[in-house]
PDBML (XML) file of the C-alpha atoms, coordinates in Angstrom:
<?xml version="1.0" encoding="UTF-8" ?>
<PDBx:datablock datablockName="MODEL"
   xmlns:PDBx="http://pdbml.pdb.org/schema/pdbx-v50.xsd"
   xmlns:xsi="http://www.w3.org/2001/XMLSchema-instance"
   xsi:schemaLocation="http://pdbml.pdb.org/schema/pdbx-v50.xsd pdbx-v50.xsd">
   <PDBx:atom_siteCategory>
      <PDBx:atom_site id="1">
         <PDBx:B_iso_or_equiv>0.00</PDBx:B_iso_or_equiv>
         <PDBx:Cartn_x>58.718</PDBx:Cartn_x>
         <PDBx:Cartn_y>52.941</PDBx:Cartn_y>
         <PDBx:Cartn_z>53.611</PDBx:Cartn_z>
         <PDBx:auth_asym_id>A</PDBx:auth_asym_id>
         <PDBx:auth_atom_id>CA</PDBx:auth_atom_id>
         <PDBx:auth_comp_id>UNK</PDBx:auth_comp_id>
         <PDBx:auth_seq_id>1</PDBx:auth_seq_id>
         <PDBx:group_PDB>ATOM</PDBx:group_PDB>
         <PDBx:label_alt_id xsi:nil="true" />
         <PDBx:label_asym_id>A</PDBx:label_asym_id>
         <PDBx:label_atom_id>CA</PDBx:label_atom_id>
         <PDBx:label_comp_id>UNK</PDBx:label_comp_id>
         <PDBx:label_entity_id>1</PDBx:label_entity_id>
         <PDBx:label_seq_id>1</PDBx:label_seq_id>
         <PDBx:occupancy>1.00</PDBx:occupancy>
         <PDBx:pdbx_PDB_model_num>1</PDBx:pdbx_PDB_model_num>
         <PDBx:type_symbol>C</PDBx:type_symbol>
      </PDBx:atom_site>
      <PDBx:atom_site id="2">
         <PDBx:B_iso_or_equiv>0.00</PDBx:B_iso_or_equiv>
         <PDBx:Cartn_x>56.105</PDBx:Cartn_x>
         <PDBx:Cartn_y>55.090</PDBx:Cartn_y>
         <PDBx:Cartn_z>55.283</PDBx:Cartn_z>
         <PDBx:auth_asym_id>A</PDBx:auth_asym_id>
         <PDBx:auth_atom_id>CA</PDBx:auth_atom_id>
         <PDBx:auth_comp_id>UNK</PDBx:auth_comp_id>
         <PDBx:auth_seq_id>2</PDBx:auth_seq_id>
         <PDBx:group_PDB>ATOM</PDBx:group_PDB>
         <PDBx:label_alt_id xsi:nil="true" />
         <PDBx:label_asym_id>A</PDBx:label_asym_id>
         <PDBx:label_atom_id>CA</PDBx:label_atom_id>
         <PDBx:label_comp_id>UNK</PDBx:label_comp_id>
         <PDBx:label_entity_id>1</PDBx:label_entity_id>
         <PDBx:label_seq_id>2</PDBx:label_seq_id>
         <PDBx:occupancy>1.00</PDBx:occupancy>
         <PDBx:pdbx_PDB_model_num>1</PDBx:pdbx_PDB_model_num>
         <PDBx:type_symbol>C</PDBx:type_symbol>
      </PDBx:atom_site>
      <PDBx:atom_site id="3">
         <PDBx:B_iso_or_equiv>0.00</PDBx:B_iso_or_equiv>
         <PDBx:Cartn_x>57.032</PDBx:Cartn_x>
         <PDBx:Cartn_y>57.870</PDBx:Cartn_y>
         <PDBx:Cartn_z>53.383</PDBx:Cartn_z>
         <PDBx:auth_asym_id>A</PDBx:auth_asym_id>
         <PDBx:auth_atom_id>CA</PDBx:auth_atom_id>
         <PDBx:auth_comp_id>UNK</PDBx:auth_comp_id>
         <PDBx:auth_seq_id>3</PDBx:auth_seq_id>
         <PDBx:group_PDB>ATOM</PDBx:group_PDB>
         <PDBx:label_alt_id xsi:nil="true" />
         <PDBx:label_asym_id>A</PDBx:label_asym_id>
         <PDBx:label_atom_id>CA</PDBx:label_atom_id>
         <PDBx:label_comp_id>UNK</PDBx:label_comp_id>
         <PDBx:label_entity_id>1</PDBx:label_entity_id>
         <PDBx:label_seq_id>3</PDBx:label_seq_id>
         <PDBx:occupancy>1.00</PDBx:occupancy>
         <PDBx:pdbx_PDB_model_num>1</PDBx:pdbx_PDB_model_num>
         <PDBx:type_symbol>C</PDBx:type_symbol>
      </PDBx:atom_site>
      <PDBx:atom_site id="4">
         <PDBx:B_iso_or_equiv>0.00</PDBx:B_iso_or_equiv>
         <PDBx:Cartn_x>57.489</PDBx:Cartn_x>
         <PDBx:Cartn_y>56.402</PDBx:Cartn_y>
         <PDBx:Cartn_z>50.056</PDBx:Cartn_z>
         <PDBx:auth_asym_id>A</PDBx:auth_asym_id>
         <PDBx:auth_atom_id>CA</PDBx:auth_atom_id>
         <PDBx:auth_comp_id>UNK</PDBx:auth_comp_id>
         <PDBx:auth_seq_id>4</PDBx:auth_seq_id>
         <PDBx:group_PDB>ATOM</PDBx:group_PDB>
         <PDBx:label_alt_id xsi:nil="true" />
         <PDBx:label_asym_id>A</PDBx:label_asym_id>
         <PDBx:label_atom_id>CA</PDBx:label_atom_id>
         <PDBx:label_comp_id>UNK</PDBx:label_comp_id>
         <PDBx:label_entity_id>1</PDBx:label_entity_id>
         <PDBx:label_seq_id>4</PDBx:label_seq_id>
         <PDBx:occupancy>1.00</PDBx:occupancy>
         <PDBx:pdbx_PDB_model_num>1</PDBx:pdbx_PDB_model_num>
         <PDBx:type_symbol>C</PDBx:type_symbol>
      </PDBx:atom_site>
      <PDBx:atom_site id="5">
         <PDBx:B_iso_or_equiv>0.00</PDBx:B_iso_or_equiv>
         <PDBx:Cartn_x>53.959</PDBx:Cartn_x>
         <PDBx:Cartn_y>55.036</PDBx:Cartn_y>
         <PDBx:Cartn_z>50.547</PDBx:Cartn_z>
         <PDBx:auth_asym_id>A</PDBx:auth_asym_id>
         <PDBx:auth_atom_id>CA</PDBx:auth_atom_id>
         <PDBx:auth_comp_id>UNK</PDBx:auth_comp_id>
         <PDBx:auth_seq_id>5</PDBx:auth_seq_id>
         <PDBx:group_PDB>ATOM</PDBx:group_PDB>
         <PDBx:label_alt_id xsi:nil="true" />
         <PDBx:label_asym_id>A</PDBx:label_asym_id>
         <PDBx:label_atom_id>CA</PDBx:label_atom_id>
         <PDBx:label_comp_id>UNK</PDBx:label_comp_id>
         <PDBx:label_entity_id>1</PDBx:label_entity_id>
         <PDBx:label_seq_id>5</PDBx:label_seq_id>
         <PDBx:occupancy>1.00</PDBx:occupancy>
         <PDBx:pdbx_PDB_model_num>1</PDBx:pdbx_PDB_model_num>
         <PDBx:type_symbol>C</PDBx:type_symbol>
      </PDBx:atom_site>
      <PDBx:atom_site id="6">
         <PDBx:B_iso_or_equiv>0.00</PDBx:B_iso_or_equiv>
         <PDBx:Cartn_x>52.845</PDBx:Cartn_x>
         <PDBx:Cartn_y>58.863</PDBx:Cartn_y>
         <PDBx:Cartn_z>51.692</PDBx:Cartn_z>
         <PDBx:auth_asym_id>A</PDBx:auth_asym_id>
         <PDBx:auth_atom_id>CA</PDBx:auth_atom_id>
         <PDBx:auth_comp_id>UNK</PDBx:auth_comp_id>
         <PDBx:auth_seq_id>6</PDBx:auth_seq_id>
         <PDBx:group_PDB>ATOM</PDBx:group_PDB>
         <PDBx:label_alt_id xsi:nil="true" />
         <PDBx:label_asym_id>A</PDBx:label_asym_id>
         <PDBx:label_atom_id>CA</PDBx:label_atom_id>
         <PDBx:label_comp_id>UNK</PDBx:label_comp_id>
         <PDBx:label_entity_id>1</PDBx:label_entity_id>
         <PDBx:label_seq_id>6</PDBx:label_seq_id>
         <PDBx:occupancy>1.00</PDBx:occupancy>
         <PDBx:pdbx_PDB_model_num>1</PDBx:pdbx_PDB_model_num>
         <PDBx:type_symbol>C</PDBx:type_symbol>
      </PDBx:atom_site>
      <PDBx:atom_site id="7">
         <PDBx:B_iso_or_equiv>0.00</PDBx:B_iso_or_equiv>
         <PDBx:Cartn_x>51.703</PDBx:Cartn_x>
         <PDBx:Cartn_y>56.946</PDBx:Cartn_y>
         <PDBx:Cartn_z>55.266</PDBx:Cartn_z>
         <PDBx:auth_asym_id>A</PDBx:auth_asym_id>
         <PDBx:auth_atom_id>CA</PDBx:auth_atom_id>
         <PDBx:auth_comp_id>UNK</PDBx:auth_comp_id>
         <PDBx:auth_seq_id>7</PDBx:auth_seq_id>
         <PDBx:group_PDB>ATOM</PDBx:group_PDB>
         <PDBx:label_alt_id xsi:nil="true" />
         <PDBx:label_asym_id>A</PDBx:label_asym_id>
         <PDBx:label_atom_id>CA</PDBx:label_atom_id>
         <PDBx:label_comp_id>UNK</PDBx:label_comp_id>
         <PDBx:label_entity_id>1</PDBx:label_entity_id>
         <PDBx:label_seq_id>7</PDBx:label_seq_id>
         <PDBx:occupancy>1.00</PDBx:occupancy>
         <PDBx:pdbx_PDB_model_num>1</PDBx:pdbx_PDB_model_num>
         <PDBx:type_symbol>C</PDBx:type_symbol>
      </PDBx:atom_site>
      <PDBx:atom_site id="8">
         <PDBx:B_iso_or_equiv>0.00</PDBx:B_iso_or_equiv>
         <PDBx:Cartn_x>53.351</PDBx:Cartn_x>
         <PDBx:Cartn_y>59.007</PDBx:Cartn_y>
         <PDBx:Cartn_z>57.562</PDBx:Cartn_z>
         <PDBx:auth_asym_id>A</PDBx:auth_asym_id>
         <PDBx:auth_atom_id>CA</PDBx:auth_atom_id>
         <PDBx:auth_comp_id>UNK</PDBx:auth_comp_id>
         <PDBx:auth_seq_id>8</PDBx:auth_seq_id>
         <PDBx:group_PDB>ATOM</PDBx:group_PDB>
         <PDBx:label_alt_id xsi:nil="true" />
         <PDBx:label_asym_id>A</PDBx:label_asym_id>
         <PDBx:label_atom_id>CA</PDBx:label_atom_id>
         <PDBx:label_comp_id>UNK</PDBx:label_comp_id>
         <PDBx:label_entity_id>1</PDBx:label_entity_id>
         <PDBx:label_seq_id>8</PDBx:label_seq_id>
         <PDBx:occupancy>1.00</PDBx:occupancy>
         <PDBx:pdbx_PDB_model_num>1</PDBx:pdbx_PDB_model_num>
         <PDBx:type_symbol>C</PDBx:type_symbol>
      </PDBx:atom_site>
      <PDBx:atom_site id="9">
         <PDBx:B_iso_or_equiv>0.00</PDBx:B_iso_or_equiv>
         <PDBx:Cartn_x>50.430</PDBx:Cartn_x>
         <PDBx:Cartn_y>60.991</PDBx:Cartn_y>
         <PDBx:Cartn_z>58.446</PDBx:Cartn_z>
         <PDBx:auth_asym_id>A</PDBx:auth_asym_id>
         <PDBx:auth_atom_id>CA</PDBx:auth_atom_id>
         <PDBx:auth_comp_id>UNK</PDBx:auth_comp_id>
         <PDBx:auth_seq_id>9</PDBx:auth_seq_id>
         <PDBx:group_PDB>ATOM</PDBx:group_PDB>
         <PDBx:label_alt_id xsi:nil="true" />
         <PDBx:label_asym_id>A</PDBx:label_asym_id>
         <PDBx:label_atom_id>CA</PDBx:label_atom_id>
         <PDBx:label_comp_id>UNK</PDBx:label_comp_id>
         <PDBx:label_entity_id>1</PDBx:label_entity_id>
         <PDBx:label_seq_id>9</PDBx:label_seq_id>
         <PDBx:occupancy>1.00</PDBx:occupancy>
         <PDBx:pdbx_PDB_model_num>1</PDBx:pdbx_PDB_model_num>
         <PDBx:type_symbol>C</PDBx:type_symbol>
      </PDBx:atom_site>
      <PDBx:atom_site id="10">
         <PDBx:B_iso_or_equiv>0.00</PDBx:B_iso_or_equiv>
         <PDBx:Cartn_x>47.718</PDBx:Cartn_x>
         <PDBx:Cartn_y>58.051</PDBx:Cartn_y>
         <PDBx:Cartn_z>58.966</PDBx:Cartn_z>
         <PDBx:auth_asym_id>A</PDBx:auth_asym_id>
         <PDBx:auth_atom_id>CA</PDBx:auth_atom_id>
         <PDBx:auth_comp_id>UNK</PDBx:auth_comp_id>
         <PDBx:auth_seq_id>10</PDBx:auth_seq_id>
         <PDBx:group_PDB>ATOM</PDBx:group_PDB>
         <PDBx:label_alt_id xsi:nil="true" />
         <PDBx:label_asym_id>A</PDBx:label_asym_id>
         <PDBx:label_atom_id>CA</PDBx:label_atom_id>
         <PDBx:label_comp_id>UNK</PDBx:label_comp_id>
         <PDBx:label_entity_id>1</PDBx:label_entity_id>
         <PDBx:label_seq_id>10</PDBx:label_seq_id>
         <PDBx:occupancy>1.00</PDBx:occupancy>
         <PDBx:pdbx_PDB_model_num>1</PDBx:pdbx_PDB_model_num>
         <PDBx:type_symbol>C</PDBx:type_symbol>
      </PDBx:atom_site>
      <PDBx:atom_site id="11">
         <PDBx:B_iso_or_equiv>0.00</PDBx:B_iso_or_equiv>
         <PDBx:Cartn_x>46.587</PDBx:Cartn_x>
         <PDBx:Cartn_y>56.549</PDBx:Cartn_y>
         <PDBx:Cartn_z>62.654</PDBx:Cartn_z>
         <PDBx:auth_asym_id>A</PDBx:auth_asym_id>
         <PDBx:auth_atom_id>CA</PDBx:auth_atom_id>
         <PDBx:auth_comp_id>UNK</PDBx:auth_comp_id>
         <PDBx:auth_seq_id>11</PDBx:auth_seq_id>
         <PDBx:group_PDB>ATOM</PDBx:group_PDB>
         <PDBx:label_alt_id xsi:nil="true" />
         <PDBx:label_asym_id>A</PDBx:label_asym_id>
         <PDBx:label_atom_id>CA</PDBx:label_atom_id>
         <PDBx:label_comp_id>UNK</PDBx:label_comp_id>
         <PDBx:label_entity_id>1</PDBx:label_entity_id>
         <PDBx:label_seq_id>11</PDBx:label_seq_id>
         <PDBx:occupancy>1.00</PDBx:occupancy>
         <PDBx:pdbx_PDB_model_num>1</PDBx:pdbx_PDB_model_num>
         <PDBx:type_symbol>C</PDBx:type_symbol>
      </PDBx:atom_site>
      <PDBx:atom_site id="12">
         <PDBx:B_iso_or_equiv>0.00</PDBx:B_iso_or_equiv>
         <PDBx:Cartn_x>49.390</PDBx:Cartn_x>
         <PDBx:Cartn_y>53.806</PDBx:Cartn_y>
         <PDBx:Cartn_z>62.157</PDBx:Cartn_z>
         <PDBx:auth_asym_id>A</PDBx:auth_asym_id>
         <PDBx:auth_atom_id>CA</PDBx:auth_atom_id>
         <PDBx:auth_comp_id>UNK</PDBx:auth_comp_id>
         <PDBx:auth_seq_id>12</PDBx:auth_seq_id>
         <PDBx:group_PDB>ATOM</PDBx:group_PDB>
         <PDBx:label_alt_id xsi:nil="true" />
         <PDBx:label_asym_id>A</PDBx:label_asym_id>
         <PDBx:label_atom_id>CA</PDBx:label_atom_id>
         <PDBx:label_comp_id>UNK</PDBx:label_comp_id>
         <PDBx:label_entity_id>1</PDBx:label_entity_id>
         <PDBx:label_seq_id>12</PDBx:label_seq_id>
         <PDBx:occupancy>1.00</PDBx:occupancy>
         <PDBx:pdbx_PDB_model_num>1</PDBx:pdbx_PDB_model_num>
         <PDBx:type_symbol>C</PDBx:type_symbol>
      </PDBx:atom_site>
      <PDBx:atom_site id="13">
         <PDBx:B_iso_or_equiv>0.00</PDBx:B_iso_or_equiv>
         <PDBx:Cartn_x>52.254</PDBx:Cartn_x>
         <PDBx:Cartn_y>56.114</PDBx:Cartn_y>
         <PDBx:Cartn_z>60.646</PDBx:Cartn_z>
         <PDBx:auth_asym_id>A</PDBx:auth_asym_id>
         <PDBx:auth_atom_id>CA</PDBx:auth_atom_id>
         <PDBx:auth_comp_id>UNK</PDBx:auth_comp_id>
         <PDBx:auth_seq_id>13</PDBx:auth_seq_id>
         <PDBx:group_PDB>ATOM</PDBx:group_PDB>
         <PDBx:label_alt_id xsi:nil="true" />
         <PDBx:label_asym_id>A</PDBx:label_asym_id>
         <PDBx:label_atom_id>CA</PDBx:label_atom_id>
         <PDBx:label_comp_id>UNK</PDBx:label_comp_id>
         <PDBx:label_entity_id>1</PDBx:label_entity_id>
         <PDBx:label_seq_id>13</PDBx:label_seq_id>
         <PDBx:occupancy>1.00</PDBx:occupancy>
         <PDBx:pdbx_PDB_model_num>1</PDBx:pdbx_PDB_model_num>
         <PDBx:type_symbol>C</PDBx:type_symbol>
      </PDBx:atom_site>
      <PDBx:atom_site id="14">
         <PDBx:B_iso_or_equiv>0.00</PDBx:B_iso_or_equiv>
         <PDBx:Cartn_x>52.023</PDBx:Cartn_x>
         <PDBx:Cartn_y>58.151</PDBx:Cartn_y>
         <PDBx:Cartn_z>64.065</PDBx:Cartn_z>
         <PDBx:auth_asym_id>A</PDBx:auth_asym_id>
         <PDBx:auth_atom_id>CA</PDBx:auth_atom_id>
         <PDBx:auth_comp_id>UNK</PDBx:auth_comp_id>
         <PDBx:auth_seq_id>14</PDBx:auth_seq_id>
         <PDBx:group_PDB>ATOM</PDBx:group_PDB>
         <PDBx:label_alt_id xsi:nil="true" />
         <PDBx:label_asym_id>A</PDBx:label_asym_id>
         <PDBx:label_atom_id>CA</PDBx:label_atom_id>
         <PDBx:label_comp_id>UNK</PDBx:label_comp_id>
         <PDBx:label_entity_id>1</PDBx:label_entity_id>
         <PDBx:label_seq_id>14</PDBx:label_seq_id>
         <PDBx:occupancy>1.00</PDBx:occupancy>
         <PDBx:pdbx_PDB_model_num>1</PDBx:pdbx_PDB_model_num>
         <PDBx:type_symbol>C</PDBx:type_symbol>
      </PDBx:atom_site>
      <PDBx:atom_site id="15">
         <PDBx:B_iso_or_equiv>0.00</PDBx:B_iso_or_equiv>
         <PDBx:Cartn_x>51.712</PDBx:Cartn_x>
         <PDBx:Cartn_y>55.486</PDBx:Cartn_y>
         <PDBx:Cartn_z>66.153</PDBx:Cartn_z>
         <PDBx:auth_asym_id>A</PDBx:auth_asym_id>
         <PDBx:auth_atom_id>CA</PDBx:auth_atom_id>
         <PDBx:auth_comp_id>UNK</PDBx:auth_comp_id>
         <PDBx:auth_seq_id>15</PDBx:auth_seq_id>
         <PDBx:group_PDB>ATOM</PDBx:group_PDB>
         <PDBx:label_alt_id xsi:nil="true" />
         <PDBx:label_asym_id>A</PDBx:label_asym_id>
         <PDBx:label_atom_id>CA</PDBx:label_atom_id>
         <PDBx:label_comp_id>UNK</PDBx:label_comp_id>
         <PDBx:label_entity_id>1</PDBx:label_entity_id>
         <PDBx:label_seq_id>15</PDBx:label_seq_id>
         <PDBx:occupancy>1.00</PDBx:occupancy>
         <PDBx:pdbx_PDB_model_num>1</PDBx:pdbx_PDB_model_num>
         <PDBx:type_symbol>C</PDBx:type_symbol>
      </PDBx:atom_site>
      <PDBx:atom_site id="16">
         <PDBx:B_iso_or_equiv>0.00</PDBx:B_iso_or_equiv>
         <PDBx:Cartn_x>54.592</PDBx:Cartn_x>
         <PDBx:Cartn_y>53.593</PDBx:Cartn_y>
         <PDBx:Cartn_z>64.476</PDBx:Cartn_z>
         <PDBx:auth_asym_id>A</PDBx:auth_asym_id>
         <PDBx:auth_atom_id>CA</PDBx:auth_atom_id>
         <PDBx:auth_comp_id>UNK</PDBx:auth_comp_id>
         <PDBx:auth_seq_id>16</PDBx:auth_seq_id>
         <PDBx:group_PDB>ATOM</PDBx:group_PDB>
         <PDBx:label_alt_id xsi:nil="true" />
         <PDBx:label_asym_id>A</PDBx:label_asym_id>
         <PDBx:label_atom_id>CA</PDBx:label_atom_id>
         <PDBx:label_comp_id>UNK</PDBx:label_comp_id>
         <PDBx:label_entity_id>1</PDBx:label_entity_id>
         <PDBx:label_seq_id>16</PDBx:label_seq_id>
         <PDBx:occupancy>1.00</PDBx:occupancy>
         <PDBx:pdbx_PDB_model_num>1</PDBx:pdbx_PDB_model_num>
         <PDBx:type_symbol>C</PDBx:type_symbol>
      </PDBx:atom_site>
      <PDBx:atom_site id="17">
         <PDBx:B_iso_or_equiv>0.00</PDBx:B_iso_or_equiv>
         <PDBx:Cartn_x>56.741</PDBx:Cartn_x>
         <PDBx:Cartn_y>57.045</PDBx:Cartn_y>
         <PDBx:Cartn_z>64.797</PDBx:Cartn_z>
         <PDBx:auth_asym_id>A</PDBx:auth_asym_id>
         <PDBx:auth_atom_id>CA</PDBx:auth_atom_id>
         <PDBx:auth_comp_id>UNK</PDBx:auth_comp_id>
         <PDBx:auth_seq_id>17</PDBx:auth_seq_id>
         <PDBx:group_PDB>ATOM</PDBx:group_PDB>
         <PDBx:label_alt_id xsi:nil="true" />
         <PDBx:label_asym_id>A</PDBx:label_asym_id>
         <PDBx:label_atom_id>CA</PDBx:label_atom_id>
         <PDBx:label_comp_id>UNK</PDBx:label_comp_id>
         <PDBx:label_entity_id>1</PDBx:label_entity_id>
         <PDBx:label_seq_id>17</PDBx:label_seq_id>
         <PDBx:occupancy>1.00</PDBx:occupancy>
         <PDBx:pdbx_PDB_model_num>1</PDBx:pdbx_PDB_model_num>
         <PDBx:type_symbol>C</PDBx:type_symbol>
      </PDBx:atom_site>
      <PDBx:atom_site id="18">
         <PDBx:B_iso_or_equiv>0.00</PDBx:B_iso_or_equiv>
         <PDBx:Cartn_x>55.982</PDBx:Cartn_x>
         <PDBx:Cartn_y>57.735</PDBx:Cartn_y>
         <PDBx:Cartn_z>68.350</PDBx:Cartn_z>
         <PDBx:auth_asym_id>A</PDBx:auth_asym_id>
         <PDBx:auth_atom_id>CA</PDBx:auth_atom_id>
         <PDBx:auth_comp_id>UNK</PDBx:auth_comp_id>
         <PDBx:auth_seq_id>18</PDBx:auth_seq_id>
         <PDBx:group_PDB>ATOM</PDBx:group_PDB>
         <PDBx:label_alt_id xsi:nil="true" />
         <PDBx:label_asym_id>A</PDBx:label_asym_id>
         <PDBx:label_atom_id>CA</PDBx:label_atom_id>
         <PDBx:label_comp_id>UNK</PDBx:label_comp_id>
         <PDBx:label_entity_id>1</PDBx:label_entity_id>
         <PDBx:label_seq_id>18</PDBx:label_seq_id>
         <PDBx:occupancy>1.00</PDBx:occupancy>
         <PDBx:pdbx_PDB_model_num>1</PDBx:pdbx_PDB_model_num>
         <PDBx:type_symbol>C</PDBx:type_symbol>
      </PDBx:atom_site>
      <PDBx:atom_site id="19">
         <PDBx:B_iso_or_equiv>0.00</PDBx:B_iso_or_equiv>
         <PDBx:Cartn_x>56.851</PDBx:Cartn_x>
         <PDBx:Cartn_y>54.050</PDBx:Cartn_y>
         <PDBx:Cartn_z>68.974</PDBx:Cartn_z>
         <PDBx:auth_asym_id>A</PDBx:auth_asym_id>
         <PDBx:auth_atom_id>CA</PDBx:auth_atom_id>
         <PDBx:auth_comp_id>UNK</PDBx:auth_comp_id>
         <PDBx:auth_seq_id>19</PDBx:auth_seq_id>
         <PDBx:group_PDB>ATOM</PDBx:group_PDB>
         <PDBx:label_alt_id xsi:nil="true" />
         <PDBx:label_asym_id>A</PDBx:label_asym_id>
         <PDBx:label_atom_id>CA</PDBx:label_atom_id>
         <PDBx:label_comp_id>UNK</PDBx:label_comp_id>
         <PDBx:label_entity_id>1</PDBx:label_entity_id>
         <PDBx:label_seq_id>19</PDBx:label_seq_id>
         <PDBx:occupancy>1.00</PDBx:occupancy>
         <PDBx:pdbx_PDB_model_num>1</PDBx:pdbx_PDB_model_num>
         <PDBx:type_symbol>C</PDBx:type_symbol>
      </PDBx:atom_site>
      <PDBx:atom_site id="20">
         <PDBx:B_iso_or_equiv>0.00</PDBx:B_iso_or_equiv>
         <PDBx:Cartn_x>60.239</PDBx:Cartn_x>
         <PDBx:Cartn_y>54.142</PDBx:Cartn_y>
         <PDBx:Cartn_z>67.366</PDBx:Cartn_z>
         <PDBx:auth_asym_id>A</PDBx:auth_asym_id>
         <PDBx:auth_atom_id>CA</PDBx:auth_atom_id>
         <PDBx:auth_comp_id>UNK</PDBx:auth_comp_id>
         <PDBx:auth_seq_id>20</PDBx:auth_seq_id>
         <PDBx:group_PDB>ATOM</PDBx:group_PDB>
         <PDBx:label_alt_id xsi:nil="true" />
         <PDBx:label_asym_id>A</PDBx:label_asym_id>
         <PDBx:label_atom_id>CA</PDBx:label_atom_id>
         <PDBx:label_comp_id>UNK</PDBx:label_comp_id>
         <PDBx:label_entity_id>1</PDBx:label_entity_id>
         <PDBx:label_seq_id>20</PDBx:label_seq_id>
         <PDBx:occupancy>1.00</PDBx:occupancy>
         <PDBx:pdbx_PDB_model_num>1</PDBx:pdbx_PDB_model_num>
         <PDBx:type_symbol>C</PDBx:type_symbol>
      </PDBx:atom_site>
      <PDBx:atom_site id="21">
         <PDBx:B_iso_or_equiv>0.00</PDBx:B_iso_or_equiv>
         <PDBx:Cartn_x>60.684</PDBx:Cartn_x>
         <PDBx:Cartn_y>56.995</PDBx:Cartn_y>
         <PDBx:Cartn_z>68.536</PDBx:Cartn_z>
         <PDBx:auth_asym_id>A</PDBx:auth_asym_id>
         <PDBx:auth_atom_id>CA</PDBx:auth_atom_id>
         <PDBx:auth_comp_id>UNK</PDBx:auth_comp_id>
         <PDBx:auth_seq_id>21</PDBx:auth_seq_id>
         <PDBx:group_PDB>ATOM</PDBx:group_PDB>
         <PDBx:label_alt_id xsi:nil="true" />
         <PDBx:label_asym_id>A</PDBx:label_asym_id>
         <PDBx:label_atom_id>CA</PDBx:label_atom_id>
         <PDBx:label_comp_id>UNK</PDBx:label_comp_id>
         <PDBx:label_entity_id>1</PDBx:label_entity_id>
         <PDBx:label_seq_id>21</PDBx:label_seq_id>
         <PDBx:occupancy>1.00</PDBx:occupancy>
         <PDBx:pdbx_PDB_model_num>1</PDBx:pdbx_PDB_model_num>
         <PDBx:type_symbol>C</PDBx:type_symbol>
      </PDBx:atom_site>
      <PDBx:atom_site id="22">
         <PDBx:B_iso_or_equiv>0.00</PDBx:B_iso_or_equiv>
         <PDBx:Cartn_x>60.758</PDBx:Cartn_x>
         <PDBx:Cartn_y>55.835</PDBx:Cartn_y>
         <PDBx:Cartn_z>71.924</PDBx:Cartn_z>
         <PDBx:auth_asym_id>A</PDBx:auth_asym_id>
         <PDBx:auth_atom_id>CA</PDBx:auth_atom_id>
         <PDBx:auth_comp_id>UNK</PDBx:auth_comp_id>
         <PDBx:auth_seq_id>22</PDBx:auth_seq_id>
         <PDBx:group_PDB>ATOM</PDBx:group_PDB>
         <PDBx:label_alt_id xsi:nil="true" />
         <PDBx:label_asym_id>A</PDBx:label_asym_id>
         <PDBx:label_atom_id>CA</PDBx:label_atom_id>
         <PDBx:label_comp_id>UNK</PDBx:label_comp_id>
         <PDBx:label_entity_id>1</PDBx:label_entity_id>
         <PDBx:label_seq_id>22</PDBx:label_seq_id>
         <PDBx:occupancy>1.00</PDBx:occupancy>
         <PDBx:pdbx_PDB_model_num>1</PDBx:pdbx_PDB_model_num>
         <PDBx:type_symbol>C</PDBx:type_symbol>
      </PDBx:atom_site>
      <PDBx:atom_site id="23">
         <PDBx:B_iso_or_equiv>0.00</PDBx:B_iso_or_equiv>
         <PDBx:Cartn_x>63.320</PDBx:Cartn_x>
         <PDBx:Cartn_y>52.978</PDBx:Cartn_y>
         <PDBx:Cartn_z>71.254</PDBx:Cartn_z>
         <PDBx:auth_asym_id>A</PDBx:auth_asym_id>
         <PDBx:auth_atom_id>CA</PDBx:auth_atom_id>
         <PDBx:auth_comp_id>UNK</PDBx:auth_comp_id>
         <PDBx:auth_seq_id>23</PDBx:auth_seq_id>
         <PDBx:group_PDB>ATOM</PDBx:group_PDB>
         <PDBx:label_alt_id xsi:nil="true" />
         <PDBx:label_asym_id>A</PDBx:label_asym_id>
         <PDBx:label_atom_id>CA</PDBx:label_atom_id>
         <PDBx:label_comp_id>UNK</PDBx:label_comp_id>
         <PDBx:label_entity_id>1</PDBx:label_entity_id>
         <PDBx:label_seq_id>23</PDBx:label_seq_id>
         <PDBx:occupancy>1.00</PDBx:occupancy>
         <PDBx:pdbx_PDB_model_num>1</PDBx:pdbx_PDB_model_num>
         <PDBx:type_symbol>C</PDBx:type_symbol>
      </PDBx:atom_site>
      <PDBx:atom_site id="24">
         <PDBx:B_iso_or_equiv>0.00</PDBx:B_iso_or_equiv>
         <PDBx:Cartn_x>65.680</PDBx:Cartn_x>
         <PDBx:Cartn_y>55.159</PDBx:Cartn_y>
         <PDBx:Cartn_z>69.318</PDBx:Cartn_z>
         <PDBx:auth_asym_id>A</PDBx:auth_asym_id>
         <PDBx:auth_atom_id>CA</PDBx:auth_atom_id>
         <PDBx:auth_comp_id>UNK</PDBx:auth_comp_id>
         <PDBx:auth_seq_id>24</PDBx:auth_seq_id>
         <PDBx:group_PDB>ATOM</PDBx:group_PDB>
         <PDBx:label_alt_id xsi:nil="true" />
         <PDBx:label_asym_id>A</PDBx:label_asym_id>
         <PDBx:label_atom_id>CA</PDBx:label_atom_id>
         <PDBx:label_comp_id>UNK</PDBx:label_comp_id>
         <PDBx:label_entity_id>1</PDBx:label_entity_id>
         <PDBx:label_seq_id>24</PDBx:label_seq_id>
         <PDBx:occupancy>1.00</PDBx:occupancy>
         <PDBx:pdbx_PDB_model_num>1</PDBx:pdbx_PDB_model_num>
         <PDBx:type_symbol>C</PDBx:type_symbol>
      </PDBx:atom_site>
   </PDBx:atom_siteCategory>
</PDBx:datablock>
């Protein structure tokens, strides 16, 4: 969804990836 919505590079699309990141 974050990329379809081209979000991946905003405050919250890094903080979201670091986050899942973590619990992967």
């Amino acid at each position: 969804l974050l990329l379809e919505r081209g979000e991946m590079d905003t405050a919250q699309g890094k903080l979201s990836l670091a986050i899942l990141l973590f619990q992967d």
